[in-house]
Each structure stands twice: as C-alpha cells, then as structure tokens.
C-alpha atoms as a PDB file:
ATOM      1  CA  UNK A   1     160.096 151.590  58.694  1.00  0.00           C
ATOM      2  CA  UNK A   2     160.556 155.363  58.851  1.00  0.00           C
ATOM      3  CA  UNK A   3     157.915 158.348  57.597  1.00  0.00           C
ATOM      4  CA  UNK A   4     158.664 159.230  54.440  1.00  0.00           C
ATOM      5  CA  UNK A   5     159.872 162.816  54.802  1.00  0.00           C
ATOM      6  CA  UNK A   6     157.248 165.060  52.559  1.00  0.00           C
ATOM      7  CA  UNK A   7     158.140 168.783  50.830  1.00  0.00           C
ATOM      8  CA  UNK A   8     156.360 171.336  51.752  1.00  0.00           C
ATOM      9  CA  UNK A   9     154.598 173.171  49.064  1.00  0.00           C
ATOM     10  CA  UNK A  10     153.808 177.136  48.663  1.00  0.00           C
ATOM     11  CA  UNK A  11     150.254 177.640  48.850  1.00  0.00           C
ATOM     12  CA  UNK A  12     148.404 178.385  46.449  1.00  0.00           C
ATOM     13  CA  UNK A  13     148.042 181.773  44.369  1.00  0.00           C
ATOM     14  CA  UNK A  14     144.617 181.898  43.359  1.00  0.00           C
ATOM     15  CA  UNK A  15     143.685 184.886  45.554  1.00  0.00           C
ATOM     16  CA  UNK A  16     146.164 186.918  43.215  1.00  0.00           C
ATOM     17  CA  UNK A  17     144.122 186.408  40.557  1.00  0.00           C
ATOM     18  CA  UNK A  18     141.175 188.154  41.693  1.00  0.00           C
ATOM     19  CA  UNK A  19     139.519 191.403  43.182  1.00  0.00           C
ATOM     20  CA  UNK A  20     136.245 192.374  45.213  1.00  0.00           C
ATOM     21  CA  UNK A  21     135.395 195.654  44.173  1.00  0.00           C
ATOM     22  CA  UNK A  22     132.082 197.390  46.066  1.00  0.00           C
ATOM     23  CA  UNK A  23     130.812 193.628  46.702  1.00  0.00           C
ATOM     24  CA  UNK A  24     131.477 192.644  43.110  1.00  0.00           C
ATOM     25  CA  UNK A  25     134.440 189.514  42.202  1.00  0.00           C
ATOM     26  CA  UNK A  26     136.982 190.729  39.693  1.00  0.00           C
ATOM     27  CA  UNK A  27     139.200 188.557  37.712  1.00  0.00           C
ATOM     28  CA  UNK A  28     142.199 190.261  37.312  1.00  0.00           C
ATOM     29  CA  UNK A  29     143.679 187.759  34.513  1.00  0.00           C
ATOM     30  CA  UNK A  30     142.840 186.661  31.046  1.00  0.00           C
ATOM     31  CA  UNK A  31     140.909 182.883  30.944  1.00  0.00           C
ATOM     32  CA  UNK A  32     141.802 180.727  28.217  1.00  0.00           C
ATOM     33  CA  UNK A  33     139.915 180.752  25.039  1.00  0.00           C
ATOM     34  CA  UNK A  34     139.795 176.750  24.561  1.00  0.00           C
ATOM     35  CA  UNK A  35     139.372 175.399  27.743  1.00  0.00           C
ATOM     36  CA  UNK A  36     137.243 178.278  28.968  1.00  0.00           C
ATOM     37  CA  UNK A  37     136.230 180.193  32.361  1.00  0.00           C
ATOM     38  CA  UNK A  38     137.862 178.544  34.970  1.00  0.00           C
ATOM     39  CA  UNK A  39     141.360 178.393  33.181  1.00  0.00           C
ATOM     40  CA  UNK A  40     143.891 181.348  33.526  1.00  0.00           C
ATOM     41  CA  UNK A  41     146.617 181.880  31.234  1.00  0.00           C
ATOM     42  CA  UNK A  42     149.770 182.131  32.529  1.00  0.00           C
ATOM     43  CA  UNK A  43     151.611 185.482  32.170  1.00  0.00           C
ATOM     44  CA  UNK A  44     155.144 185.550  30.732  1.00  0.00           C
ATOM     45  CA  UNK A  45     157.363 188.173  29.659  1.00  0.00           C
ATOM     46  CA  UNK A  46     156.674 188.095  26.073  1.00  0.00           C
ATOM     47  CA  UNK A  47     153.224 185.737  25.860  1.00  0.00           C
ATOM     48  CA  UNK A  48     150.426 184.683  27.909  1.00  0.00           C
ATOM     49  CA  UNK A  49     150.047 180.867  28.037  1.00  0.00           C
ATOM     50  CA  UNK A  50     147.578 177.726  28.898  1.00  0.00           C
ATOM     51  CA  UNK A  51     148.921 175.266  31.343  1.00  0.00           C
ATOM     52  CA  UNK A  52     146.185 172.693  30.822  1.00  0.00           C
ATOM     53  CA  UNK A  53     146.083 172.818  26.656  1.00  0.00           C
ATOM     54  CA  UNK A  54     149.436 174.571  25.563  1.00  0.00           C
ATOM     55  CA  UNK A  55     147.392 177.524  24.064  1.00  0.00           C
ATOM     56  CA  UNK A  56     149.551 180.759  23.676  1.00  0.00           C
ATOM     57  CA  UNK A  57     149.089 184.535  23.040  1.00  0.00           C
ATOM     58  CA  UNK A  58     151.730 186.465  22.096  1.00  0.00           C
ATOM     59  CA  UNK A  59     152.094 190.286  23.753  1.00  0.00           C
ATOM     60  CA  UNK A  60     152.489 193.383  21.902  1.00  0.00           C
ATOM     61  CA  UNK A  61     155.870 195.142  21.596  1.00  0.00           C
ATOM     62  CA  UNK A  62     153.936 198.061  24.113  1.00  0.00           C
ATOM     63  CA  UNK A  63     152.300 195.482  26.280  1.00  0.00           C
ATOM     64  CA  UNK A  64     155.239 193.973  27.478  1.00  0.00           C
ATOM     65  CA  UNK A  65     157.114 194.917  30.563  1.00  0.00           C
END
C-alpha cells in the first residue's frame, strides 16, 4: 500500500491575538461571555462570534469597518 498523501495546514494564529507590552501579555480580542477566558470570538464584518457555542454580538453601525 501507498502513504496516504496528507494536506498541509496553515499554522496557527494565536500569536495574532495577543501583545507583550513592557513585560505585560495583552489580549488583543474579545473572549466569549459563555464559555469564558480562553475562548475568542471570532471577528466578522458586521458581528463578533463563538466558534465553540454559536454565541454572537452584533457591531455598531460606527464600529464596523
């Protein structure tokens, strides 16, 4: 039998979502309000969203980009 030819996948983007700031860890995005620290919402044009429970929070006309 043959390998089984495997995708590679992008790495991950965790490091985006923070910031060291005079030897202090920033979290640049909002955590989910269910699931808790350790859960970002994803951020969409129009809303900011939970991957792990479906929560969403709709932006502001002005917050939107």
């Amino acid at each position: 039998m043959t390998k089984k030819v495997r995708k590679k996948h992008p790495n991950s983007k965790k490091s985006e979502k923070y910031e060291v700031k005079g030897g202090e860890l920033k979290r640049k995005s909002k955590f989910c309000p269910k699931c808790g620290s350790g859960v970002f919402l994803a951020e969409h044009k129009n809303r900011y969203s939970c991957g792990n429970c479906s929560y969403t929070e709709w932006k502001d006309k002005g917050e939107q980009k």
